[in-house]
N, C-alpha and C. Protein backbone atom coordinates (compact mmCIF):
# COMPACT_ATOMS: atom_id res chain seq x y z
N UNK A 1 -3.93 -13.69 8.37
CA UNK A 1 -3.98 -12.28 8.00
C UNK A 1 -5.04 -12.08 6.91
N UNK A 2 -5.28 -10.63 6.87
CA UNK A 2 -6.28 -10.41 5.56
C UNK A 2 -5.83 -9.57 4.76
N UNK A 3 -6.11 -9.66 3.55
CA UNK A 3 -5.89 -8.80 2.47
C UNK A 3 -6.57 -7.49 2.87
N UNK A 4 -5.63 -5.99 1.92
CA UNK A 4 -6.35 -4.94 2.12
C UNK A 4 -6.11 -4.28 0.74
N UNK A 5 -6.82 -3.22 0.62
CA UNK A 5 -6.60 -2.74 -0.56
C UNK A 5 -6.57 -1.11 -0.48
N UNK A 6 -5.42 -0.77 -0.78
CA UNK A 6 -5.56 0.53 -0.47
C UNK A 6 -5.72 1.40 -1.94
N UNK A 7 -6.48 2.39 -1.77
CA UNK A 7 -6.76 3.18 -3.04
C UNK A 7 -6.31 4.34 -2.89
N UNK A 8 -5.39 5.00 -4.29
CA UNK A 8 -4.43 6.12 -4.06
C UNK A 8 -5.26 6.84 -5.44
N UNK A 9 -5.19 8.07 -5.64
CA UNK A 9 -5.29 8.86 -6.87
C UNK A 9 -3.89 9.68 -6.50
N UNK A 10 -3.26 9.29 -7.80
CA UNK A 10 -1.93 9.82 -7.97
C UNK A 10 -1.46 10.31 -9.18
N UNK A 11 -2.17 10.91 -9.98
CA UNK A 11 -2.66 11.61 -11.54
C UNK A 11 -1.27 12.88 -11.01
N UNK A 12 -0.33 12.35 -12.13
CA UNK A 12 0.99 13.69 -12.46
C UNK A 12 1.85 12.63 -11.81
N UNK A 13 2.14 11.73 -11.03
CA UNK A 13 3.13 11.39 -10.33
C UNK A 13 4.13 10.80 -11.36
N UNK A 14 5.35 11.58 -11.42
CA UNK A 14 6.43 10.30 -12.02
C UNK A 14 6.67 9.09 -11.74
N UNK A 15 7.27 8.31 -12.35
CA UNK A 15 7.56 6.91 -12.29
C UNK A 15 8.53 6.90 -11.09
N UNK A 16 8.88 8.03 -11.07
CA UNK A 16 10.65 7.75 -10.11
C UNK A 16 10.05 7.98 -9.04
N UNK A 17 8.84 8.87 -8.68
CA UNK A 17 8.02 9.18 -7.41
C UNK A 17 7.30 8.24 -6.90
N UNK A 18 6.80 7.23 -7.92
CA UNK A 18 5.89 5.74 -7.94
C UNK A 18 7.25 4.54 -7.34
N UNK A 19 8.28 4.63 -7.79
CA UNK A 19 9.25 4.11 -7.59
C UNK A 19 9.78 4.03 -6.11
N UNK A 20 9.70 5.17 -5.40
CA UNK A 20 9.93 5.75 -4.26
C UNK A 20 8.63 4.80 -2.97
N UNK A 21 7.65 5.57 -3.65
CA UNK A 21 6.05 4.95 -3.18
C UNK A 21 6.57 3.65 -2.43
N UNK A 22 6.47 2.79 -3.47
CA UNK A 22 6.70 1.74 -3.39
C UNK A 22 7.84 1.18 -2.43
N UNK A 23 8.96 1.88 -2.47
CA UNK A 23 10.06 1.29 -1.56
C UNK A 23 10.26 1.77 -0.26
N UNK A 24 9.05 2.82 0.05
CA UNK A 24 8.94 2.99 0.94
C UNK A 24 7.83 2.57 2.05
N UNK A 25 6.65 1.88 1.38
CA UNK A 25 5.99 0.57 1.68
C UNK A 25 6.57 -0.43 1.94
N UNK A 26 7.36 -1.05 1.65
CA UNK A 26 8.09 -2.27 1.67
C UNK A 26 9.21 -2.12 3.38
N UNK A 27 9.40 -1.07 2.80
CA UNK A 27 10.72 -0.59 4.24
C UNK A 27 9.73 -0.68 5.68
N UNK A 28 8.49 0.32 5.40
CA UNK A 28 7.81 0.41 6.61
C UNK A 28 7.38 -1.01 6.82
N UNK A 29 6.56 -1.74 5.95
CA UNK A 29 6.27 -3.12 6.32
C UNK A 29 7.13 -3.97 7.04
N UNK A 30 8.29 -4.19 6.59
CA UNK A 30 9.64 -4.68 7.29
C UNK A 30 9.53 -4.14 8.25
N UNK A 31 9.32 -2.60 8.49
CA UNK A 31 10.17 -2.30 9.87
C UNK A 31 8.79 -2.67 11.25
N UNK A 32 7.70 -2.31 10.75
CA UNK A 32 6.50 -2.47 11.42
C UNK A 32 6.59 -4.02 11.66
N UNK A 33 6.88 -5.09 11.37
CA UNK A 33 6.75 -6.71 10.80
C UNK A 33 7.91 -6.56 12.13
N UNK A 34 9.00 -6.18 12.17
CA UNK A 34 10.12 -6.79 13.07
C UNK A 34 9.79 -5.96 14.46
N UNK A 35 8.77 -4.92 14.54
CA UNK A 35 8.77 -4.66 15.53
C UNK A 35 6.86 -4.93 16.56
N UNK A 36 6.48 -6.34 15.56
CA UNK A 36 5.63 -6.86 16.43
C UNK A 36 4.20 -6.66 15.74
N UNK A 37 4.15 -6.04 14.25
CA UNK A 37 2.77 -5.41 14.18
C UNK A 37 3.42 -6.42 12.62
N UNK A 38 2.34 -7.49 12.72
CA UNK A 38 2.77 -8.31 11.25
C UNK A 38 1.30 -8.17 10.18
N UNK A 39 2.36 -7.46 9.31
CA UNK A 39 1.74 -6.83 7.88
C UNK A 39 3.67 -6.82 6.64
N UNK A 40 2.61 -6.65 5.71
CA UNK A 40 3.61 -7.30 4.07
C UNK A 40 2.79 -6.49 3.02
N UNK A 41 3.82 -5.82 2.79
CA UNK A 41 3.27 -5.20 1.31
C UNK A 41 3.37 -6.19 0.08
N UNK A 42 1.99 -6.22 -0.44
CA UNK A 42 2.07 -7.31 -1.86
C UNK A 42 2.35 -7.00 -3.08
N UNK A 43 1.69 -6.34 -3.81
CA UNK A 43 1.91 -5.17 -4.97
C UNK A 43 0.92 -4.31 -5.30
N UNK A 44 1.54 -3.54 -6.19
CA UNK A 44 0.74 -2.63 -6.40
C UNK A 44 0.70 -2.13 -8.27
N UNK A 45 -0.89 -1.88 -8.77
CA UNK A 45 -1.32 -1.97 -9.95
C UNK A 45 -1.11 -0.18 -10.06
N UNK A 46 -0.68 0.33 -10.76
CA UNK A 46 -0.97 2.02 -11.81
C UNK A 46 -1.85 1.91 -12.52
N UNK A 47 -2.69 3.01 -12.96
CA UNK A 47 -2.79 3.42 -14.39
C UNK A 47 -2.32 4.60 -14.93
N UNK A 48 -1.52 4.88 -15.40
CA UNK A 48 -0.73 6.12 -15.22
C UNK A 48 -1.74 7.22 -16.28
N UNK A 49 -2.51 6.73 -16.92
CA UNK A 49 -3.90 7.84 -17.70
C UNK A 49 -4.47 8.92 -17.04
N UNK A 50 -4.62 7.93 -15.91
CA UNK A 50 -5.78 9.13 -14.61
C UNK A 50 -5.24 8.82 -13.24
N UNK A 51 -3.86 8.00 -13.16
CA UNK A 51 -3.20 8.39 -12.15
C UNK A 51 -3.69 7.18 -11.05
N UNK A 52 -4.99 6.22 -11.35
CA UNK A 52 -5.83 5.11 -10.09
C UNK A 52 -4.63 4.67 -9.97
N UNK A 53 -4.26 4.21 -8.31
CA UNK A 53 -3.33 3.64 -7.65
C UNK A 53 -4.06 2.27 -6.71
N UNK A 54 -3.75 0.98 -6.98
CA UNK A 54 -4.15 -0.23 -6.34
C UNK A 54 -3.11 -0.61 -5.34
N UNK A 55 -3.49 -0.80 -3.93
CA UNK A 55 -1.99 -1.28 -3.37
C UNK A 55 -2.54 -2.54 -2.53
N UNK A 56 -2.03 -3.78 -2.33
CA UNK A 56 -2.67 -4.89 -1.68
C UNK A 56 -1.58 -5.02 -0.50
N UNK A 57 -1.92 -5.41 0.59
CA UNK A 57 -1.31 -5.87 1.61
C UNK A 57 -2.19 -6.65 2.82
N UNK A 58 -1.15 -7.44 2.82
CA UNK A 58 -1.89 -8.64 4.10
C UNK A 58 -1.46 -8.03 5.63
N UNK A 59 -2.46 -7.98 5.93
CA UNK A 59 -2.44 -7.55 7.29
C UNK A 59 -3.39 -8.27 8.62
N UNK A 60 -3.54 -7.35 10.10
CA UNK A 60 -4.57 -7.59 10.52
C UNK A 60 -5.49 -6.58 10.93
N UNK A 61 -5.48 -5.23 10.34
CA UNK A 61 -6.54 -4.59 10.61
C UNK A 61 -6.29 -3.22 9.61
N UNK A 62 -7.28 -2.59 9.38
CA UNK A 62 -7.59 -1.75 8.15
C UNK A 62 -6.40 -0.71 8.82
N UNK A 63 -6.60 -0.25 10.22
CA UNK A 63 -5.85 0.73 11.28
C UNK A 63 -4.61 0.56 11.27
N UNK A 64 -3.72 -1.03 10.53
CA UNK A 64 -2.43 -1.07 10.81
C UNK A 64 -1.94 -0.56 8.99
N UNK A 65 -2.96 -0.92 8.60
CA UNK A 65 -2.53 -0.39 7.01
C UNK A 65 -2.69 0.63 6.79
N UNK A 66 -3.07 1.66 7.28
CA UNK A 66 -3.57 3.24 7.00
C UNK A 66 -2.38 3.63 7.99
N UNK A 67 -2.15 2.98 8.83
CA UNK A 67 -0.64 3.77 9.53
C UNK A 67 0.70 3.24 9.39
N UNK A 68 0.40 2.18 8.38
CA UNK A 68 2.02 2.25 7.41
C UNK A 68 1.85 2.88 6.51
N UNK A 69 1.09 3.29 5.88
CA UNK A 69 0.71 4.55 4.88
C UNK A 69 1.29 5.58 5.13
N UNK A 70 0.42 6.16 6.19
CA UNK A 70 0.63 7.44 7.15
C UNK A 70 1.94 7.86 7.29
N UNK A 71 2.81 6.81 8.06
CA UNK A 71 3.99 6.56 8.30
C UNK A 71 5.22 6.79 7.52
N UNK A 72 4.91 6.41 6.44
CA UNK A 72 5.35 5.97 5.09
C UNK A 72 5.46 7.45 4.12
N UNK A 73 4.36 8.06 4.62
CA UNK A 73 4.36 9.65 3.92
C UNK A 73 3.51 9.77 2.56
N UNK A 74 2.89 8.15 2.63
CA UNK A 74 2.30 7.94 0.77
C UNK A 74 0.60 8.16 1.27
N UNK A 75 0.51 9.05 0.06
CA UNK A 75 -0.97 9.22 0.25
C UNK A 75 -2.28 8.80 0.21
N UNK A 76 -3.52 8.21 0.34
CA UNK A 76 -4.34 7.10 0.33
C UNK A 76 -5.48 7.60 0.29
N UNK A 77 -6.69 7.19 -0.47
CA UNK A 77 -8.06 7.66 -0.56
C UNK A 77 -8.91 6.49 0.42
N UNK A 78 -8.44 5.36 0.52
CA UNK A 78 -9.01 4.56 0.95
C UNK A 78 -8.62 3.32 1.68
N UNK A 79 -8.77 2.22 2.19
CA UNK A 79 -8.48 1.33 2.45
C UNK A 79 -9.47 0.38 3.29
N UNK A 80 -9.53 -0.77 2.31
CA UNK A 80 -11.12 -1.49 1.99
C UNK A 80 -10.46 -3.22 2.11
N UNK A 81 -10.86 -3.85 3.13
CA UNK A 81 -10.81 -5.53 2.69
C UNK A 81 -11.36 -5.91 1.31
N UNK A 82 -10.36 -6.54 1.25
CA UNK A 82 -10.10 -7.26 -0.63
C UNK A 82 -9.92 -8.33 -0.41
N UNK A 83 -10.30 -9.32 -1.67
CA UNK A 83 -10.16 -10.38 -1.67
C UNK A 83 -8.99 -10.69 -2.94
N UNK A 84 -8.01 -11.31 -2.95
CA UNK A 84 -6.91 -11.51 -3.80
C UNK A 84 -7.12 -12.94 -4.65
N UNK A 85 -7.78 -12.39 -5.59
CA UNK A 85 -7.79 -13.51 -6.68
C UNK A 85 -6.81 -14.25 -7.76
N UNK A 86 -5.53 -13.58 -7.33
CA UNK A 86 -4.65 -13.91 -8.48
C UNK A 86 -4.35 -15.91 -8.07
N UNK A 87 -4.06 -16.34 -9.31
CA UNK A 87 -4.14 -17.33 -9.71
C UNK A 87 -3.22 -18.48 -9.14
């Protein structure tokens, strides 16, 4: 699989709305994952100043991550192959 990176501007969003975001990525991934389309939500970075939203997920195509997005109801500026450098 490949890493993706999805880019959100989410400037005003509460924590409890970020909270939501998030668990509703995870649900679609699961549900998309058991029904044949294998993708995993990894995490995701805030800055809650100006609202930049980072979201990483391993997948196999930019098209399956923009439609667990879609799906999902969470909003997205972008979604770009990334490379995951954490340690």
């Amino acid at each position: 699989m490949t890493v993706y990176l999805v880019e959100r501007s989410l400037k005003g969003i509460s924590m409890e709305d970020l909270g939501g975001a998030q668990k509703a990525a995870i649900s679609k991934a699961a549900e998309m994952s058991a029904a044949g389309t294998d993708i995993k939500y990894i995490r995701t970075t805030f800055t809650p100043d100006d609202g930049h939203c980072m979201c990483l997920f391993d997948g196999n195509s930019v098209a399956d991550v923009q439609r667990l997005n879609e799906e999902a109801g969470i909003p997205f500026d972008s979604v770009v192959e990334a490379l995951d450098l954490t340690p």
